[in-house]
Protein backbone atom coordinates (compact mmCIF):
# COMPACT_ATOMS: atom_id res chain seq x y z
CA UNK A 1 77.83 107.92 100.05
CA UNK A 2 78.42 104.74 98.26
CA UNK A 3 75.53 102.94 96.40
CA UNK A 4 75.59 99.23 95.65
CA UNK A 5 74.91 95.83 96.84
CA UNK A 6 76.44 92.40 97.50
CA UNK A 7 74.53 89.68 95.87
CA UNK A 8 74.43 86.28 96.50
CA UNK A 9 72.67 83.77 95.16
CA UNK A 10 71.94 79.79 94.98
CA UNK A 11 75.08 79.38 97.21
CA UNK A 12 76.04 76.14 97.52
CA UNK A 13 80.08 75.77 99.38
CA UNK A 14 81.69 73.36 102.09
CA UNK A 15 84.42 71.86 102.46
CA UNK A 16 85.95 68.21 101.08
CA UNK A 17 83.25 65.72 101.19
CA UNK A 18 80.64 67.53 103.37
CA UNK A 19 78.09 70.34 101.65
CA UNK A 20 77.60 72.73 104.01
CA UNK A 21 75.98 75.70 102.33
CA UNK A 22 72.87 74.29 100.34
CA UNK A 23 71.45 77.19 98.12
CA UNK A 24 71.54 80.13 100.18
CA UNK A 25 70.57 83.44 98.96
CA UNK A 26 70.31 87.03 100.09
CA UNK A 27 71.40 90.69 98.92
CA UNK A 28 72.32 93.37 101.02
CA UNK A 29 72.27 96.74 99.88
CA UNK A 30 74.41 99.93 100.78
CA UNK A 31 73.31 101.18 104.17
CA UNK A 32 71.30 98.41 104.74
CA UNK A 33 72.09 96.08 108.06
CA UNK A 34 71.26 92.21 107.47
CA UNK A 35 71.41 90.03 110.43
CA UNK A 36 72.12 85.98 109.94
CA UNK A 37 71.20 84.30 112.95
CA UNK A 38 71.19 80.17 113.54
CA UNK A 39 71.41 77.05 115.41
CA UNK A 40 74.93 75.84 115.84
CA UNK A 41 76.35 73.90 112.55
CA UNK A 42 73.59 75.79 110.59
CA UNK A 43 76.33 77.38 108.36
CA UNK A 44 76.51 81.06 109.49
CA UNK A 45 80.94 80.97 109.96
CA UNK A 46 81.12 78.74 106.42
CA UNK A 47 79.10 81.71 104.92
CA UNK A 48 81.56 84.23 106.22
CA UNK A 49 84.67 82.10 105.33
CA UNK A 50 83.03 81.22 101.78
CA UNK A 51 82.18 85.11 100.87
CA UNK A 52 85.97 86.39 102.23
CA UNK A 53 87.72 83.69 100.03
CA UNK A 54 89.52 81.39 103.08
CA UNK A 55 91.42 78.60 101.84
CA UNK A 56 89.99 75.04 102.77
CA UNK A 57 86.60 75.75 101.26
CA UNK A 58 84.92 73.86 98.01
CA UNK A 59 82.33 76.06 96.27
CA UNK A 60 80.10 73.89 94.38
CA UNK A 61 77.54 76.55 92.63
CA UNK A 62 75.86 79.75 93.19
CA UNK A 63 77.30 83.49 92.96
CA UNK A 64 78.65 85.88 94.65
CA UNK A 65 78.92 89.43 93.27
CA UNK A 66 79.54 92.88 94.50
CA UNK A 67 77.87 94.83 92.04
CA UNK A 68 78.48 92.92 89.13
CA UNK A 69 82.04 91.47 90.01
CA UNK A 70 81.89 88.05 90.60
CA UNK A 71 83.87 87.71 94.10
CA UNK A 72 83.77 83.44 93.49
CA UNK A 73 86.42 84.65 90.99
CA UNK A 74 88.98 86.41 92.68
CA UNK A 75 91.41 85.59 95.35
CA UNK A 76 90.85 86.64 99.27
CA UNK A 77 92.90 90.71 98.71
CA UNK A 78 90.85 91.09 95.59
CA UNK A 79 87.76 90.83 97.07
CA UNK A 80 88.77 93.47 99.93
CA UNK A 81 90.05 95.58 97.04
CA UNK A 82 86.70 95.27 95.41
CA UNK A 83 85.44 96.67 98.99
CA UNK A 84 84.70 93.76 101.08
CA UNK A 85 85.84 93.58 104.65
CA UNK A 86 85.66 90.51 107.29
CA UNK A 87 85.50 91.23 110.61
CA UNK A 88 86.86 87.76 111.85
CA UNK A 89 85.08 85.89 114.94
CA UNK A 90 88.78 85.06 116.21
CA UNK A 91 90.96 87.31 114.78
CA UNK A 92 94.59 86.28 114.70
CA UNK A 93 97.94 87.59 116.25
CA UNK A 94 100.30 89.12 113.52
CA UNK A 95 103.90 89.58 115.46
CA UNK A 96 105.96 92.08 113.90
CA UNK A 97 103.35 93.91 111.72
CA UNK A 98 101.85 97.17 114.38
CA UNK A 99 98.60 98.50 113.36
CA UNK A 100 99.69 101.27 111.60
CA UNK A 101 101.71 99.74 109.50
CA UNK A 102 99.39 97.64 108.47
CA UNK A 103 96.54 99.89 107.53
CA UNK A 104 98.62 102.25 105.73
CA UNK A 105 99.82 99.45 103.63
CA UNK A 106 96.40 98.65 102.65
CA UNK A 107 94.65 101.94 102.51
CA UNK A 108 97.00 102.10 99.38
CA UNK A 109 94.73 99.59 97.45
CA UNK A 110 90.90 99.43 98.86
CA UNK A 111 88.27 101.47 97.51
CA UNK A 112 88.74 105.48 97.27
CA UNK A 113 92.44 105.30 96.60
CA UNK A 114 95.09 106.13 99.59
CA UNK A 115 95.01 109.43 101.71
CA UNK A 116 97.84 110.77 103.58
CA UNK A 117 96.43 110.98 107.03
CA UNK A 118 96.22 107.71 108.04
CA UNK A 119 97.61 108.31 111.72
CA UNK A 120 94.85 110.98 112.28
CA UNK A 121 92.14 108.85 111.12
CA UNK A 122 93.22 106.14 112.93
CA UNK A 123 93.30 108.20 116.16
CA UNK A 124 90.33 109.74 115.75
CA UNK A 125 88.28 106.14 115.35
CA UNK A 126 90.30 104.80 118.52
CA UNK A 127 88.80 107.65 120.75
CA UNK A 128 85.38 106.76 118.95
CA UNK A 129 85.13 103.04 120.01
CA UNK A 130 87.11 103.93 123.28
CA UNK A 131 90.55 101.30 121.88
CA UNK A 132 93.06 102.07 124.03
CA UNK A 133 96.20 104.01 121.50
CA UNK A 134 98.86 102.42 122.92
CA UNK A 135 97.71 99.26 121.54
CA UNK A 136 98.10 101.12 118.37
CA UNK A 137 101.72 100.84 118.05
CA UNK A 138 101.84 97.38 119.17
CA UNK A 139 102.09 93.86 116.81
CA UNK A 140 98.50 93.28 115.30
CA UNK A 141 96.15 91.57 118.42
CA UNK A 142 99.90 90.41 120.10
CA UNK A 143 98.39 90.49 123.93
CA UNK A 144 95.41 91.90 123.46
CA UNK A 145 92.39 90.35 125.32
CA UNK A 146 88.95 88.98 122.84
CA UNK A 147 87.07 92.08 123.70
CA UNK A 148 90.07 94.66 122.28
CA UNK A 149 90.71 92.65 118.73
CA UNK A 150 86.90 92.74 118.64
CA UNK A 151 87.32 96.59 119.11
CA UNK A 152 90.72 96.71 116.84
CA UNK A 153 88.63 94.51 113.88
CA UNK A 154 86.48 97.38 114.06
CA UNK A 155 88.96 100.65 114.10
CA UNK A 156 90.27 98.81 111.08
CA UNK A 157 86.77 98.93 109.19
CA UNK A 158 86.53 102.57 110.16
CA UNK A 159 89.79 103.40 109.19
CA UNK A 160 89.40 101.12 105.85
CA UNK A 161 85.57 102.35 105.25
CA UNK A 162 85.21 98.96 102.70
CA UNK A 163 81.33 99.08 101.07
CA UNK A 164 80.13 96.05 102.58
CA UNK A 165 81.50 94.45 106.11
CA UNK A 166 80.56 90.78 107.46
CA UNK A 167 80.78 90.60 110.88
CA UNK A 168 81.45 86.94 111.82
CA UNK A 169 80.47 87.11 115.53
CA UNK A 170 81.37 90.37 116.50
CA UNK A 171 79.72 90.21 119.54
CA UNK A 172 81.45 87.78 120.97
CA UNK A 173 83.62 88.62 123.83
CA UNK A 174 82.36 92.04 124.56
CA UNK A 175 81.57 93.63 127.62
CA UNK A 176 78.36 95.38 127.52
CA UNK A 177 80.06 98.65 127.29
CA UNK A 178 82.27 97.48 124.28
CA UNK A 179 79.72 95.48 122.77
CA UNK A 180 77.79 99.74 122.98
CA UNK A 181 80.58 100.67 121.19
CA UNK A 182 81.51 98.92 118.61
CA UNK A 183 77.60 98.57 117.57
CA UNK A 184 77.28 102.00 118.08
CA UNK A 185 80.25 102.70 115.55
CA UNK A 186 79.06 99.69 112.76
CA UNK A 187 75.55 101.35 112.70
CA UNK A 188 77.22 104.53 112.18
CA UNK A 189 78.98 103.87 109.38
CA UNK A 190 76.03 102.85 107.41
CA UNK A 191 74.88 106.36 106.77
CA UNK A 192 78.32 107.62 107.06
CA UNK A 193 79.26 106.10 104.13
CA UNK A 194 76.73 103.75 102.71
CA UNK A 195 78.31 100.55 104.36
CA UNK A 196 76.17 97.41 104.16
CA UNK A 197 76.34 94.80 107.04
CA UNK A 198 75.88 91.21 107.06
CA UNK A 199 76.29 90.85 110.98
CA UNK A 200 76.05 87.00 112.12
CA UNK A 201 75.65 87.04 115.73
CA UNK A 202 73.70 84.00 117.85
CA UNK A 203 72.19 86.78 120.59
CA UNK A 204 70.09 89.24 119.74
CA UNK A 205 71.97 91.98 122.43
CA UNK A 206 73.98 93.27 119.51
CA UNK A 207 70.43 93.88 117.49
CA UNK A 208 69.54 96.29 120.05
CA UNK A 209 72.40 98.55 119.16
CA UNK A 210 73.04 97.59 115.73
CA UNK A 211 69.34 98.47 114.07
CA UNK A 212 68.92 95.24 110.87
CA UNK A 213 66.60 96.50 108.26
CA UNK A 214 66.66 92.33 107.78
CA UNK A 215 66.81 89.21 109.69
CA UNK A 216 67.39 85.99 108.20
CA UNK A 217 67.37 82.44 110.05
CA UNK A 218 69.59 79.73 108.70
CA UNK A 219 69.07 76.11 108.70
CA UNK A 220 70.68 73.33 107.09
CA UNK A 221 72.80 75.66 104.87
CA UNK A 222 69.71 77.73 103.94
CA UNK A 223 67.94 80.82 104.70
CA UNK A 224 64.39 79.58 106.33
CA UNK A 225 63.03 82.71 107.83
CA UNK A 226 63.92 86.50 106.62
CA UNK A 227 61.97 89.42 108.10
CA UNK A 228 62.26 92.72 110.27
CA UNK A 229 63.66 93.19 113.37
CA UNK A 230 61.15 91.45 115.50
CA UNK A 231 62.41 88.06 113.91
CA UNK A 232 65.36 88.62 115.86
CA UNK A 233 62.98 89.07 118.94
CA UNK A 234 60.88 85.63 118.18
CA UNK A 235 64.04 83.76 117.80
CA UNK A 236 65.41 84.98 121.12
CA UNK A 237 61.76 84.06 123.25
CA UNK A 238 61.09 80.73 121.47
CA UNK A 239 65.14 79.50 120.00
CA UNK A 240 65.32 77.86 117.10
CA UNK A 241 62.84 74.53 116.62
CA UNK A 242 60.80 75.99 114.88
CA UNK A 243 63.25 76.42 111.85
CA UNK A 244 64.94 73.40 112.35
């Protein structure tokens, strides 16, 4: 199992003209699940977007690092080389490129080095989270309804394993049975391999199948609130005025 932890601190990002980010810090730790939960406009997608590198995005101070590398540093497929993996909140259509072509290409380079059974692996986490395999031949997300690239974003982090995943709305678009699935499969991996979470989600439904060891509440670009699991429970009985 991998040991580590993705550190961020004093973040301060936006894009041109507007600060969206104003100083935020956590750390997750290997095995650990963090949830990020918010009003609308509080920050939680920038945060995502900021930490995975996407173009269009000013970072004006604060660090990022994954044990010790600063991530700020490197371009978008150096950070998932260095073992960090975005599970997008609208994840795009890629025509011409089929699933397995894709992961084998990148299993080359992420963490652990390539392994030659790619295909088996990537069978064996379809039948896990229930993704129907002959989607698995077809171009990346090409026809696929919200609820299935939710469930393909996520056979791609268990066929990937990265160290650290943030989920960027995950939850969004899945039935309750998926949304038992792929939470079932995310909280799996974190004693599987050691993979720490930072799962932003507005609805606490995904908390009660993916178990945080942490809840933070953002605010203005900040963390306001951090505690267990009954955080996420508050927030969902009273909303968010309190931290506004």
């Amino acid at each position: 199992m991998s040991t580590g932890e993705l550190v961020i601190e004093d973040l301060r990002a936006g894009i041109p003209g507007r600060e969206i980010l104003q100083g935020l810090s956590l750390t997750v730790r290997s095995g650990e699940v963090h949830a990020v939960m918010g009003p609308n406009g509080s920050g939680k997608s920038t945060l995502a977007h900021v930490l995975m590198g996407r173009p269009g995005y000013e970072v004006l101070g604060g660090s990022v690092t994954l044990d010790g590398i600063d991530l700020l540093a490197l371009p978008t497929w150096q950070r998932a080389r260095a073992g960090l993996f975005l599970a997008m909140q609208h994840p795009i259509e890629v025509p011409g490129v089929s699933l397995v072509e894709s992961l084998t290409a990148a299993r080359q380079t992420v963490p652990g080095g390539p392994f030659p059974d790619v295909l088996e692996r990537l069978n064996a986490e379809a039948a896990r989270i229930s993704f129907d395999e002959r989607f698995l031949d077809r171009s990346l997300n090409v026809d696929l309804s919200g609820g299935e690239r939710k469930r393909n974003e996520t056979l791609q982090l268990g066929v990937l394993r990265p160290r650290f995943a943030v989920l960027d709305e995950i939850d969004s678009g899945l039935d309750v049975d998926a949304l038992a699935d792929v939470g079932r499969r995310v909280q799996e991996a974190t004693s599987e391999w050691g993979l720490g979470v930072l799962a932003i989600t507005h609805f606490r439904r995904l908390l009660d199948v993916l178990r945080p060891d942490v809840v933070h509440v953002l605010s203005g670009g900040r963390v306001v609130a951090t505690g267990g699991a009954e955080l996420a429970e508050i927030v969902d009985r009273t909303g968010y005025a309190a931290y506004t």
